[in-house]
PDB file of N, CA and C in Angstrom:
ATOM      1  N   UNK A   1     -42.680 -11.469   3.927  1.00  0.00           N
ATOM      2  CA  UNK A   1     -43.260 -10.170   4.161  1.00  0.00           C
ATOM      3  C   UNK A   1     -43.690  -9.572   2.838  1.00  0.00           C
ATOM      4  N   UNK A   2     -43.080  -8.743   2.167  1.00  0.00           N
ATOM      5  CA  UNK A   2     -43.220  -8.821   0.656  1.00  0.00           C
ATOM      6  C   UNK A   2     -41.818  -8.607  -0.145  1.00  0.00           C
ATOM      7  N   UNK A   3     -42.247  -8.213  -1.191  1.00  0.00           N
ATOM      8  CA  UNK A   3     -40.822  -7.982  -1.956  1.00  0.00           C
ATOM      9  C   UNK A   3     -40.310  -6.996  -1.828  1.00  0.00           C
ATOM     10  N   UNK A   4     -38.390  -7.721  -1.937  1.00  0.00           N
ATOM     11  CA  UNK A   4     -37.369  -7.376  -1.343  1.00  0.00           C
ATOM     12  C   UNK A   4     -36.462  -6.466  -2.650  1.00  0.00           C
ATOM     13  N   UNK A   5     -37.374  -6.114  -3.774  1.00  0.00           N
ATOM     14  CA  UNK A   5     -36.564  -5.446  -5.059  1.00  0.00           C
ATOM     15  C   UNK A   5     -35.982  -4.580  -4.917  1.00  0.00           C
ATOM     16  N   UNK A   6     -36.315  -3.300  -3.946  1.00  0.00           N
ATOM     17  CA  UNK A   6     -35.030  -2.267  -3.572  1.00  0.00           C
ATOM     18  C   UNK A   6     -34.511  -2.334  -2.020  1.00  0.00           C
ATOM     19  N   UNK A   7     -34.309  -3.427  -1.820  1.00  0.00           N
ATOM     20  CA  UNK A   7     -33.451  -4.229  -0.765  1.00  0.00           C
ATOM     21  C   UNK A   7     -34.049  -3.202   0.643  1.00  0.00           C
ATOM     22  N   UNK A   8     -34.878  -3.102   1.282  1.00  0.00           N
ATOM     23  CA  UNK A   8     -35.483  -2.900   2.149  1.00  0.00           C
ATOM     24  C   UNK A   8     -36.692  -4.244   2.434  1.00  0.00           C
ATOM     25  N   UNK A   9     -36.445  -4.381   3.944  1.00  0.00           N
ATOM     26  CA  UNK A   9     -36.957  -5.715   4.628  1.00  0.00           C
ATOM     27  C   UNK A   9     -37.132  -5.015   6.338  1.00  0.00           C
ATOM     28  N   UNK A  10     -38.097  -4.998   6.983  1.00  0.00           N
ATOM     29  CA  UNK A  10     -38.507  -5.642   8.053  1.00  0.00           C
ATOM     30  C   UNK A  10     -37.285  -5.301   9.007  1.00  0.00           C
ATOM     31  N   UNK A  11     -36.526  -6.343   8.691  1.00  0.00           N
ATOM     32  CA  UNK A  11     -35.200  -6.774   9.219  1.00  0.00           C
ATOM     33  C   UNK A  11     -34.101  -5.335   8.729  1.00  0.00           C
ATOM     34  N   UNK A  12     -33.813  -5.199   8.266  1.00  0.00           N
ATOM     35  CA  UNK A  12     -33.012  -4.250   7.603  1.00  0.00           C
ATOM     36  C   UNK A  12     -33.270  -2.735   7.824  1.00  0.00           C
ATOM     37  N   UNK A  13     -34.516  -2.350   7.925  1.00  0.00           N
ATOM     38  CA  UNK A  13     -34.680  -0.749   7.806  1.00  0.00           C
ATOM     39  C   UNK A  13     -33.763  -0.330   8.818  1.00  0.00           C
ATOM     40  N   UNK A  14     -33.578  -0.862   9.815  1.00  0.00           N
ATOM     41  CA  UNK A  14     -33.277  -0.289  11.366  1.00  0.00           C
ATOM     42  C   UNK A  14     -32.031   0.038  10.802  1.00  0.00           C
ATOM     43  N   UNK A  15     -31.403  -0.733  11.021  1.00  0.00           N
ATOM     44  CA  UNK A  15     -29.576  -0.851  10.534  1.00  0.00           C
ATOM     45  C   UNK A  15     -29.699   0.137   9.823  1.00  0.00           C
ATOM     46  N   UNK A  16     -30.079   0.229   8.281  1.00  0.00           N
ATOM     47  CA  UNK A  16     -29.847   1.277   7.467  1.00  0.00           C
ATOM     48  C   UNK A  16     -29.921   2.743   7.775  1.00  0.00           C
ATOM     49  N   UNK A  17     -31.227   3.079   8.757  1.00  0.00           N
ATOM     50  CA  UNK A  17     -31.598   4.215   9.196  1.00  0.00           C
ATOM     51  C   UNK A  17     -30.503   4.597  10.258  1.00  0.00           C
ATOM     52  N   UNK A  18     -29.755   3.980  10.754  1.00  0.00           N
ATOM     53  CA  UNK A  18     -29.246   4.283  11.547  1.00  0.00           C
ATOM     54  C   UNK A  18     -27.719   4.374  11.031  1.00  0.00           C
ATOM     55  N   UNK A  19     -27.310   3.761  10.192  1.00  0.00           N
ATOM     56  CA  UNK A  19     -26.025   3.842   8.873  1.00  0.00           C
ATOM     57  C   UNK A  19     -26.276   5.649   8.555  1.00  0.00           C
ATOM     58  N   UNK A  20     -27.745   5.961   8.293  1.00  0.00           N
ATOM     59  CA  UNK A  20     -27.694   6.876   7.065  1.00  0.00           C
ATOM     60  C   UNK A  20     -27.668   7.775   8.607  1.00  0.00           C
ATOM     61  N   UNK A  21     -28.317   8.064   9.640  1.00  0.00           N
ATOM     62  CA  UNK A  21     -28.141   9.005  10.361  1.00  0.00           C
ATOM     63  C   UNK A  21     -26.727   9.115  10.853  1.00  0.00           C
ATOM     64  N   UNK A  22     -25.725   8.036  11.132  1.00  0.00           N
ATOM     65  CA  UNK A  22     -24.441   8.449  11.446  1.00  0.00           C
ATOM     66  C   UNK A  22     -23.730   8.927  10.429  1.00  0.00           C
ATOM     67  N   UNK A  23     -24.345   8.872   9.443  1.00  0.00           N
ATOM     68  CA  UNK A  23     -23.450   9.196   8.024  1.00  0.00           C
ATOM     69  C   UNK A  23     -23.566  10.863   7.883  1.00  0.00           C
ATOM     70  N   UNK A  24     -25.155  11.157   8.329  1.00  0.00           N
ATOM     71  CA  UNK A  24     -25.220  12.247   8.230  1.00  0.00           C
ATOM     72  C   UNK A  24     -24.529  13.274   9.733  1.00  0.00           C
ATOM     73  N   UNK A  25     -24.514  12.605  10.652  1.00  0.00           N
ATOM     74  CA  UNK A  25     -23.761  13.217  11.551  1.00  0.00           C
ATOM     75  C   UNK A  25     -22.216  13.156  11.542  1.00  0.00           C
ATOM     76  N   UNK A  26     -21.470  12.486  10.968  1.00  0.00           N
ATOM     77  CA  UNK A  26     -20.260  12.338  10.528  1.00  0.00           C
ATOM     78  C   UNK A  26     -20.023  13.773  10.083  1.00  0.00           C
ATOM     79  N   UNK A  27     -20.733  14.016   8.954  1.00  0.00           N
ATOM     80  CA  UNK A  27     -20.759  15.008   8.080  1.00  0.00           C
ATOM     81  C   UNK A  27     -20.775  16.098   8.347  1.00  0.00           C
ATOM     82  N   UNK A  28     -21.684  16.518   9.101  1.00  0.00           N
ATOM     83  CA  UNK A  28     -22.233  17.874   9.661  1.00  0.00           C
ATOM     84  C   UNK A  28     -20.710  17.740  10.932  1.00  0.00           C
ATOM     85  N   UNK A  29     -20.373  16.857  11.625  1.00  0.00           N
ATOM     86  CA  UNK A  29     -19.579  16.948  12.804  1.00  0.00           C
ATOM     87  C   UNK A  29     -18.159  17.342  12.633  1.00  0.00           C
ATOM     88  N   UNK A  30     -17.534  16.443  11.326  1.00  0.00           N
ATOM     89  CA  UNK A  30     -16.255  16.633  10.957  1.00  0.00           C
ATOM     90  C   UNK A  30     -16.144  17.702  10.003  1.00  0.00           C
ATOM     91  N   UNK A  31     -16.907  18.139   9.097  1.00  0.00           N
ATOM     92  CA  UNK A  31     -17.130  19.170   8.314  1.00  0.00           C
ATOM     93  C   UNK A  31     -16.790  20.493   8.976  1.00  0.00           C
ATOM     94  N   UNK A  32     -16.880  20.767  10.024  1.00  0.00           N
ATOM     95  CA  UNK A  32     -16.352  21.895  10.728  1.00  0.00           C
ATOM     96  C   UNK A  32     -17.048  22.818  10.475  1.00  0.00           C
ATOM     97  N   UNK A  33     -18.648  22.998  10.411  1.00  0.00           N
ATOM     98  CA  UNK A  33     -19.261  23.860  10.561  1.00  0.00           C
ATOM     99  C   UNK A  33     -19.776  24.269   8.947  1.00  0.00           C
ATOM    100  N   UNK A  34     -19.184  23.630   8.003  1.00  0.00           N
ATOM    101  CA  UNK A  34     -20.124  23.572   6.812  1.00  0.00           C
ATOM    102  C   UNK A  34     -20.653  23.362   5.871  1.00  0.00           C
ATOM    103  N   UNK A  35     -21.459  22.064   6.815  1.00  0.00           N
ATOM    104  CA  UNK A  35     -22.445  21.713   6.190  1.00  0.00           C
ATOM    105  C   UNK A  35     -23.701  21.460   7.783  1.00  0.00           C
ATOM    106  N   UNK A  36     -25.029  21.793   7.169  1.00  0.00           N
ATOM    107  CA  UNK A  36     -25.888  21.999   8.259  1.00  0.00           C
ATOM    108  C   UNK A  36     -26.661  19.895   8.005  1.00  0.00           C
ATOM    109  N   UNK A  37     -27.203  20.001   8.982  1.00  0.00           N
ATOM    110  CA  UNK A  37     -27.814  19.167   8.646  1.00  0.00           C
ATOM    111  C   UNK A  37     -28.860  18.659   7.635  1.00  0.00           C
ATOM    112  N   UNK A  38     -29.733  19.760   7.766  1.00  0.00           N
ATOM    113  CA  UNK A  38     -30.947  19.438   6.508  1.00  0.00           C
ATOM    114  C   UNK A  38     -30.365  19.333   5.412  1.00  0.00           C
ATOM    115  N   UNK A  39     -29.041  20.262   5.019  1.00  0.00           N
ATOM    116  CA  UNK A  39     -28.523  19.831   3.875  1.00  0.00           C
ATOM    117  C   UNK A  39     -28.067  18.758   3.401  1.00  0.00           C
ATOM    118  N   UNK A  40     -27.777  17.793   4.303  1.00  0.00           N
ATOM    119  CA  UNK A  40     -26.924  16.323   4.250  1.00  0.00           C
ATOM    120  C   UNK A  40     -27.660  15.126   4.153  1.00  0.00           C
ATOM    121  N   UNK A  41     -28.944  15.779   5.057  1.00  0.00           N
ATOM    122  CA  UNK A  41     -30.344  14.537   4.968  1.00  0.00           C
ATOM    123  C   UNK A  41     -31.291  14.886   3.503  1.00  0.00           C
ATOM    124  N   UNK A  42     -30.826  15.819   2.860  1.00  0.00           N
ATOM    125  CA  UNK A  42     -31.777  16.283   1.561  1.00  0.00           C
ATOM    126  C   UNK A  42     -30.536  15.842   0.029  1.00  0.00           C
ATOM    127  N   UNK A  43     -29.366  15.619   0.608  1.00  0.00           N
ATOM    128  CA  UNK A  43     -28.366  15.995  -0.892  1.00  0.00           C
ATOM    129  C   UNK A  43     -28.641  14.283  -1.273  1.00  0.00           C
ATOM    130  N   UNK A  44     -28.378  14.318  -2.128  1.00  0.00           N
ATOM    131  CA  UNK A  44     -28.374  12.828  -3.129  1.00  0.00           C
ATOM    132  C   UNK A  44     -27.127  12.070  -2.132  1.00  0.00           C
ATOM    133  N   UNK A  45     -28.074  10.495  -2.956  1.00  0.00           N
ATOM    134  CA  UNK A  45     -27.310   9.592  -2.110  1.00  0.00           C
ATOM    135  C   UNK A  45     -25.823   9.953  -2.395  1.00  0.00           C
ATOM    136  N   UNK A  46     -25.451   9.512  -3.665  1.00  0.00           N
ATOM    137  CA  UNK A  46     -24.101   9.716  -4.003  1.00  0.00           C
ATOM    138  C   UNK A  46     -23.490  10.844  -4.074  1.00  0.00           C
ATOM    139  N   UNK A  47     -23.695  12.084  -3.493  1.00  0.00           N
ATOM    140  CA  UNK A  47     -23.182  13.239  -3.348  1.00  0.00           C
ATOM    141  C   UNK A  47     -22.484  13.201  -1.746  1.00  0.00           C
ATOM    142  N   UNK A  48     -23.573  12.436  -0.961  1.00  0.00           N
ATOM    143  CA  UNK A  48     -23.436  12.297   0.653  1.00  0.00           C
ATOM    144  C   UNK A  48     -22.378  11.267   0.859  1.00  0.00           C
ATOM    145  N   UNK A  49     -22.164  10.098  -0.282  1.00  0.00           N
ATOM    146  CA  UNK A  49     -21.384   9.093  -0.049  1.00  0.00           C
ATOM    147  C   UNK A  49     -19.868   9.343  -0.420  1.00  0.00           C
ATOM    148  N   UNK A  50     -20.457  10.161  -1.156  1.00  0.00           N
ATOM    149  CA  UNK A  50     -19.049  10.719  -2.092  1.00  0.00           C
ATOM    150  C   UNK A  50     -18.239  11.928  -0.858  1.00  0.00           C
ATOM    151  N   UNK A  51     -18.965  12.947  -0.393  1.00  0.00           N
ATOM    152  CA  UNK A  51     -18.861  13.432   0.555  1.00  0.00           C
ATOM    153  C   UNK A  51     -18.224  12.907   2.289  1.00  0.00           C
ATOM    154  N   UNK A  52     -18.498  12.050   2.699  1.00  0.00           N
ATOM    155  CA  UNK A  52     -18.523  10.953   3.233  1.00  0.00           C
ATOM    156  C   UNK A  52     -17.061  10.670   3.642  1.00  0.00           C
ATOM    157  N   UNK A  53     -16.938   9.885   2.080  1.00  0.00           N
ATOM    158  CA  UNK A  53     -15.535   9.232   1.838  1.00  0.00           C
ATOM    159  C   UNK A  53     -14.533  10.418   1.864  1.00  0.00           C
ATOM    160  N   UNK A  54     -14.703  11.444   1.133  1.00  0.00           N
ATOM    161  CA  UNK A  54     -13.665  12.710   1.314  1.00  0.00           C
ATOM    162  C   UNK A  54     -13.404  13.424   2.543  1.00  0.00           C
ATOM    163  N   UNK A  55     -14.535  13.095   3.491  1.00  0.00           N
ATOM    164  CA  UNK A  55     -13.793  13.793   4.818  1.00  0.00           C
ATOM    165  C   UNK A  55     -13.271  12.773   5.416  1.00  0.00           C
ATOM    166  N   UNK A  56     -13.985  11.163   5.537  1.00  0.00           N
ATOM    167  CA  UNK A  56     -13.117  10.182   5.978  1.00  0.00           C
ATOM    168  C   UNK A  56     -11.101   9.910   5.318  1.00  0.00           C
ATOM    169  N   UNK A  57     -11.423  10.338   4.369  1.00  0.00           N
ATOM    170  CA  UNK A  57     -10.023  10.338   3.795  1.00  0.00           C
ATOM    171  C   UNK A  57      -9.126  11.367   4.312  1.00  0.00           C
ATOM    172  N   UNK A  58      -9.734  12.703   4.396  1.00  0.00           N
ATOM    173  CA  UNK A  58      -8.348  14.024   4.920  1.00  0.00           C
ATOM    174  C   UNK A  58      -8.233  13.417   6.395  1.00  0.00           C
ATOM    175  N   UNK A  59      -9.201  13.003   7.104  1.00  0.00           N
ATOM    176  CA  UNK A  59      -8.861  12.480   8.866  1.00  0.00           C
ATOM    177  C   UNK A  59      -8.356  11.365   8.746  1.00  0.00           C
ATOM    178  N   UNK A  60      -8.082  10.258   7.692  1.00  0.00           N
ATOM    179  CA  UNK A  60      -7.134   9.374   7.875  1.00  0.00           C
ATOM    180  C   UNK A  60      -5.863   9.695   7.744  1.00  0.00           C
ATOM    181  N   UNK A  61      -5.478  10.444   6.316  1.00  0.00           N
ATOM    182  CA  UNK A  61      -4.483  10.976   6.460  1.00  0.00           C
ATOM    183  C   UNK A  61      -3.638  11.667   7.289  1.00  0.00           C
ATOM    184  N   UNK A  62      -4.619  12.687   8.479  1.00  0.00           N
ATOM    185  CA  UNK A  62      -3.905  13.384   9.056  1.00  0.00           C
ATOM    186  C   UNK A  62      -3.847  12.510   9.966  1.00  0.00           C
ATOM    187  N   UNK A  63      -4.714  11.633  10.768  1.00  0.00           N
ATOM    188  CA  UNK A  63      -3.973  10.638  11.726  1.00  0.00           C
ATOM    189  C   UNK A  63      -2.993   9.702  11.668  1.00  0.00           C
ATOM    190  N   UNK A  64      -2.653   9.689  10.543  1.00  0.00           N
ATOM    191  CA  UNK A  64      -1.386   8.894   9.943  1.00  0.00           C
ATOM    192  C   UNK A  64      -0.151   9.555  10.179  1.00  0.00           C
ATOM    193  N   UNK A  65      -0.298  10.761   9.854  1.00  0.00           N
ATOM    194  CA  UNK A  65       1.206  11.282   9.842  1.00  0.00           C
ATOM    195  C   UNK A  65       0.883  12.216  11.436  1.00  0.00           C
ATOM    196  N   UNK A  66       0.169  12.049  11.985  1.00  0.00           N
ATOM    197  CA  UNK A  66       0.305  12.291  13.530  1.00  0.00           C
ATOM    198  C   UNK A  66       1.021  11.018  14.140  1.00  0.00           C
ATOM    199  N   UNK A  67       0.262   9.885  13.921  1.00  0.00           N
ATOM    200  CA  UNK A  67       1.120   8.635  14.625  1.00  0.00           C
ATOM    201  C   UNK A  67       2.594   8.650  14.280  1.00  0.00           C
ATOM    202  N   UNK A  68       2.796   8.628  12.761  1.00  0.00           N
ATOM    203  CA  UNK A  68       4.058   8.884  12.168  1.00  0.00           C
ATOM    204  C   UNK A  68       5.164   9.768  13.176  1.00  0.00           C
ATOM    205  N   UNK A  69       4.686  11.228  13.335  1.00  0.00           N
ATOM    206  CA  UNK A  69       5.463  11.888  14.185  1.00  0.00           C
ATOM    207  C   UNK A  69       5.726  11.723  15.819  1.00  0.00           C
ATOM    208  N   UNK A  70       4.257  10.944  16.163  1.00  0.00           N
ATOM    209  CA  UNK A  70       4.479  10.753  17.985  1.00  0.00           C
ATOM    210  C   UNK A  70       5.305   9.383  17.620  1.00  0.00           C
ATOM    211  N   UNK A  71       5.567   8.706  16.738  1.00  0.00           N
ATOM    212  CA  UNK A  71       6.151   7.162  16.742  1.00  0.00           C
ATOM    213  C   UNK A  71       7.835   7.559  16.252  1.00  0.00           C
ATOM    214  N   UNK A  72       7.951   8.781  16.095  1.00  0.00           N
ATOM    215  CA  UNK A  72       9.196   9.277  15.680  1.00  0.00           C
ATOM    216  C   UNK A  72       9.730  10.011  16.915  1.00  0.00           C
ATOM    217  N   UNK A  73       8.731  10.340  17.714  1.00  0.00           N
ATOM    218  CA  UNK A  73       9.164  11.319  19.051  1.00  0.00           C
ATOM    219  C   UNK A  73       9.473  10.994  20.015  1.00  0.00           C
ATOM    220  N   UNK A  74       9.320   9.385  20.170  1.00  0.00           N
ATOM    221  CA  UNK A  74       8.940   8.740  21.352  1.00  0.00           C
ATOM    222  C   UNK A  74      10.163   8.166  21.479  1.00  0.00           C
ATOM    223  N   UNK A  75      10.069   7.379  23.193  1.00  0.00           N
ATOM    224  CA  UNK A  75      11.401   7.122  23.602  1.00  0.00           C
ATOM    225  C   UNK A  75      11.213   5.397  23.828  1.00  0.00           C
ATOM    226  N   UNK A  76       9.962   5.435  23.211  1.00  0.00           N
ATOM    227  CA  UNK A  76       9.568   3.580  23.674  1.00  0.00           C
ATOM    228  C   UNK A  76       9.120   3.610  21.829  1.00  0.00           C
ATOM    229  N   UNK A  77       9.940   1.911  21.910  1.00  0.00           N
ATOM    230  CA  UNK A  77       9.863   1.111  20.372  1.00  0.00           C
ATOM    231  C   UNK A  77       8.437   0.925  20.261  1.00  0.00           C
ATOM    232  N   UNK A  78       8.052   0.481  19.206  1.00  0.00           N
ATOM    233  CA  UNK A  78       6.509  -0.522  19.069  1.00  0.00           C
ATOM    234  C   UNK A  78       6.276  -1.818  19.497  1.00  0.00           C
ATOM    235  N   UNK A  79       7.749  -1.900  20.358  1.00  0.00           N
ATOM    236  CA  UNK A  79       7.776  -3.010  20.898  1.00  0.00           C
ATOM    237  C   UNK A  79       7.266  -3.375  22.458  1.00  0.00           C
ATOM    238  N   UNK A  80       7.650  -2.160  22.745  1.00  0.00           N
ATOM    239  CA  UNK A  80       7.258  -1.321  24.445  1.00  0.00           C
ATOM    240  C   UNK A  80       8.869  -1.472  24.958  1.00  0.00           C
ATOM    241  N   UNK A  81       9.538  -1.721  24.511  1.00  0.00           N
ATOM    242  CA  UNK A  81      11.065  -1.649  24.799  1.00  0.00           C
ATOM    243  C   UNK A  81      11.869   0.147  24.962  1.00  0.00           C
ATOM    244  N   UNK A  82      12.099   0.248  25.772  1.00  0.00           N
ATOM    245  CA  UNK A  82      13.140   2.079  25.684  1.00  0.00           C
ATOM    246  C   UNK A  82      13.560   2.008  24.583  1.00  0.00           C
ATOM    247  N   UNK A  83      14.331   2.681  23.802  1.00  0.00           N
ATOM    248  CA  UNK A  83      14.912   3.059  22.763  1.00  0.00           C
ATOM    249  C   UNK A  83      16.520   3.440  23.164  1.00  0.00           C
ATOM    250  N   UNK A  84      17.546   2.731  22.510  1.00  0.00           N
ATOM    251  CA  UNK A  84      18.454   2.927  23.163  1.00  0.00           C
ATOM    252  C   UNK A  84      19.320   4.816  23.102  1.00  0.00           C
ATOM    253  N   UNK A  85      19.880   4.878  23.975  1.00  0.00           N
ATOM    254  CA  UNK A  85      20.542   6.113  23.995  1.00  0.00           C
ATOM    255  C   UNK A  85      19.560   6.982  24.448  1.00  0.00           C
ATOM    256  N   UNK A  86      18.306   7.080  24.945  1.00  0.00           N
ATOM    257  CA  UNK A  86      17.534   7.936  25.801  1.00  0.00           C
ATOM    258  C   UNK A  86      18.019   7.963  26.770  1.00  0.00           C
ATOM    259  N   UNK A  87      17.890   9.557  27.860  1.00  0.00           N
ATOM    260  CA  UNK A  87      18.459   9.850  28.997  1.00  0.00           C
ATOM    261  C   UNK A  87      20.132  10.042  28.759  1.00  0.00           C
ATOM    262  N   UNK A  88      20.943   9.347  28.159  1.00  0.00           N
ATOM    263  CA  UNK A  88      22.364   9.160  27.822  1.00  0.00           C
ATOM    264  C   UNK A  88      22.838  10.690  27.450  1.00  0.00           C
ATOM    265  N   UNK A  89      23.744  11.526  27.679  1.00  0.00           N
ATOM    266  CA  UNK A  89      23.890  12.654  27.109  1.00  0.00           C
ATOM    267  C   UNK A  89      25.975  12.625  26.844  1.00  0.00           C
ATOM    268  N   UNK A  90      25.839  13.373  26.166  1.00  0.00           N
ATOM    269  CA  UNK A  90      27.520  13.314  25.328  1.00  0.00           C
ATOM    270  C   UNK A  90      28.200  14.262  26.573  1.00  0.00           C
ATOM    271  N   UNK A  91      27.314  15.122  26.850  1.00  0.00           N
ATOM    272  CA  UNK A  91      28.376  16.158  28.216  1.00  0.00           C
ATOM    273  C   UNK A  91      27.804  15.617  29.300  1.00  0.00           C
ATOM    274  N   UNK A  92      29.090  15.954  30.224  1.00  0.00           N
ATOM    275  CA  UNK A  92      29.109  15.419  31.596  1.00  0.00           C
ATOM    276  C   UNK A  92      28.233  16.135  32.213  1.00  0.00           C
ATOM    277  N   UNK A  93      27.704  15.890  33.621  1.00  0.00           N
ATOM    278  CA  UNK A  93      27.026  16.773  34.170  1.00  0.00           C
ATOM    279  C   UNK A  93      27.560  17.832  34.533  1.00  0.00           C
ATOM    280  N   UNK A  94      26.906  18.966  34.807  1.00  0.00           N
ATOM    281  CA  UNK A  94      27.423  20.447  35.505  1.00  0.00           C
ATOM    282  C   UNK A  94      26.799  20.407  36.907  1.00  0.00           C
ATOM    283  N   UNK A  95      27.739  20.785  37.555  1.00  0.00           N
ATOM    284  CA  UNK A  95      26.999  20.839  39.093  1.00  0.00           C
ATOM    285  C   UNK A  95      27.498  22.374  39.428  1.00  0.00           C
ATOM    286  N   UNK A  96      27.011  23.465  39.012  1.00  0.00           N
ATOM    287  CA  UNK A  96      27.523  24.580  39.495  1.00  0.00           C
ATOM    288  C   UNK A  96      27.009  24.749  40.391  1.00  0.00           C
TER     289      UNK A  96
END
Protein backbone atom coordinates (compact mmCIF):
# COMPACT_ATOMS: atom_id res chain seq x y z
CA UNK A 1 0.00 0.00 0.00
CA UNK A 2 2.55 2.59 0.97
CA UNK A 3 4.76 3.38 3.75
CA UNK A 4 4.30 2.14 7.05
CA UNK A 5 6.85 4.96 8.98
CA UNK A 6 4.29 6.19 11.54
CA UNK A 7 2.80 2.74 11.85
CA UNK A 8 -0.59 3.38 10.28
CA UNK A 9 -1.73 0.69 7.51
CA UNK A 10 -4.98 -0.10 5.79
CA UNK A 11 -5.19 -2.90 8.17
CA UNK A 12 -4.62 -1.11 11.37
CA UNK A 13 -6.50 2.29 11.32
CA UNK A 14 -9.75 0.51 12.41
CA UNK A 15 -8.38 -1.13 15.59
CA UNK A 16 -6.60 2.01 16.56
CA UNK A 17 -9.60 4.33 16.04
CA UNK A 18 -11.50 2.37 17.95
CA UNK A 19 -8.59 1.83 20.94
CA UNK A 20 -8.47 5.73 20.90
CA UNK A 21 -12.39 6.17 21.05
CA UNK A 22 -12.74 3.70 24.04
CA UNK A 23 -9.91 5.37 25.60
CA UNK A 24 -11.60 8.45 25.27
CA UNK A 25 -14.85 7.16 26.65
CA UNK A 26 -13.19 5.43 29.54
CA UNK A 27 -12.22 8.83 30.46
CA UNK A 28 -15.04 11.04 30.18
CA UNK A 29 -17.17 7.82 31.86
CA UNK A 30 -15.05 6.97 34.91
CA UNK A 31 -13.88 10.51 35.46
CA UNK A 32 -17.15 11.30 37.06
CA UNK A 33 -18.16 14.16 35.28
CA UNK A 34 -14.77 15.93 34.77
CA UNK A 35 -13.64 15.70 31.96
CA UNK A 36 -15.96 16.47 28.76
CA UNK A 37 -15.26 14.86 25.80
CA UNK A 38 -13.79 17.33 23.31
CA UNK A 39 -11.36 17.77 25.93
CA UNK A 40 -10.00 14.15 25.86
CA UNK A 41 -10.21 13.85 21.95
CA UNK A 42 -8.07 17.33 21.74
CA UNK A 43 -5.41 16.74 24.95
CA UNK A 44 -2.03 15.20 23.84
CA UNK A 45 -1.41 11.73 23.34
CA UNK A 46 0.55 11.31 26.48
CA UNK A 47 -1.48 13.44 28.72
CA UNK A 48 -4.67 11.05 27.68
CA UNK A 49 -2.44 7.94 28.25
CA UNK A 50 -1.09 9.14 31.25
CA UNK A 51 -4.62 10.07 32.29
CA UNK A 52 -5.89 6.78 31.28
CA UNK A 53 -3.59 4.77 33.39
CA UNK A 54 -4.45 6.97 36.59
CA UNK A 55 -8.07 6.36 36.57
CA UNK A 56 -7.46 2.70 35.54
CA UNK A 57 -5.27 2.47 38.62
CA UNK A 58 -7.71 4.21 41.56
CA UNK A 59 -10.62 1.47 40.04
CA UNK A 60 -8.20 -1.29 40.40
CA UNK A 61 -7.37 -0.52 43.61
CA UNK A 62 -10.68 0.02 44.87
CA UNK A 63 -11.87 -3.30 43.38
CA UNK A 64 -9.25 -5.00 45.16
CA UNK A 65 -9.94 -4.15 48.51
CA UNK A 66 -13.77 -4.57 47.74
CA UNK A 67 -13.07 -8.30 46.83
CA UNK A 68 -10.69 -8.27 49.84
CA UNK A 69 -13.66 -7.35 52.16
CA UNK A 70 -16.66 -9.50 50.40
CA UNK A 71 -13.81 -12.52 50.52
CA UNK A 72 -13.48 -11.65 54.27
CA UNK A 73 -17.38 -11.49 54.75
CA UNK A 74 -18.34 -14.45 53.23
CA UNK A 75 -19.39 -17.75 54.53
CA UNK A 76 -18.09 -19.83 51.38
CA UNK A 77 -14.03 -20.47 50.95
CA UNK A 78 -12.49 -19.79 47.37
CA UNK A 79 -12.91 -23.10 47.28
CA UNK A 80 -16.87 -23.09 47.16
CA UNK A 81 -16.66 -25.11 50.42
CA UNK A 82 -18.87 -23.40 53.76
CA UNK A 83 -16.51 -22.10 56.07
CA UNK A 84 -16.45 -23.87 59.17
CA UNK A 85 -18.37 -22.58 62.30
CA UNK A 86 -21.09 -20.65 60.17
CA UNK A 87 -24.69 -20.91 61.48
CA UNK A 88 -22.94 -22.59 64.83
CA UNK A 89 -23.68 -20.14 67.75
CA UNK A 90 -22.01 -20.37 71.49
CA UNK A 91 -25.74 -19.73 73.15
CA UNK A 92 -28.37 -22.10 73.15
CA UNK A 93 -31.47 -21.27 71.58
CA UNK A 94 -34.23 -19.10 73.35
CA UNK A 95 -37.65 -20.18 72.76
CA UNK A 96 -39.59 -17.60 74.76
Amino acid sequence: MGSTFFGQTSANVKQNRLNLFTEIHEIVFHGQGGYDWNTIYNMPTWLRRFTFSKIKEYYDKQNESVQKANAKNSVINPDGTVKSGFGKSNKPPSYK
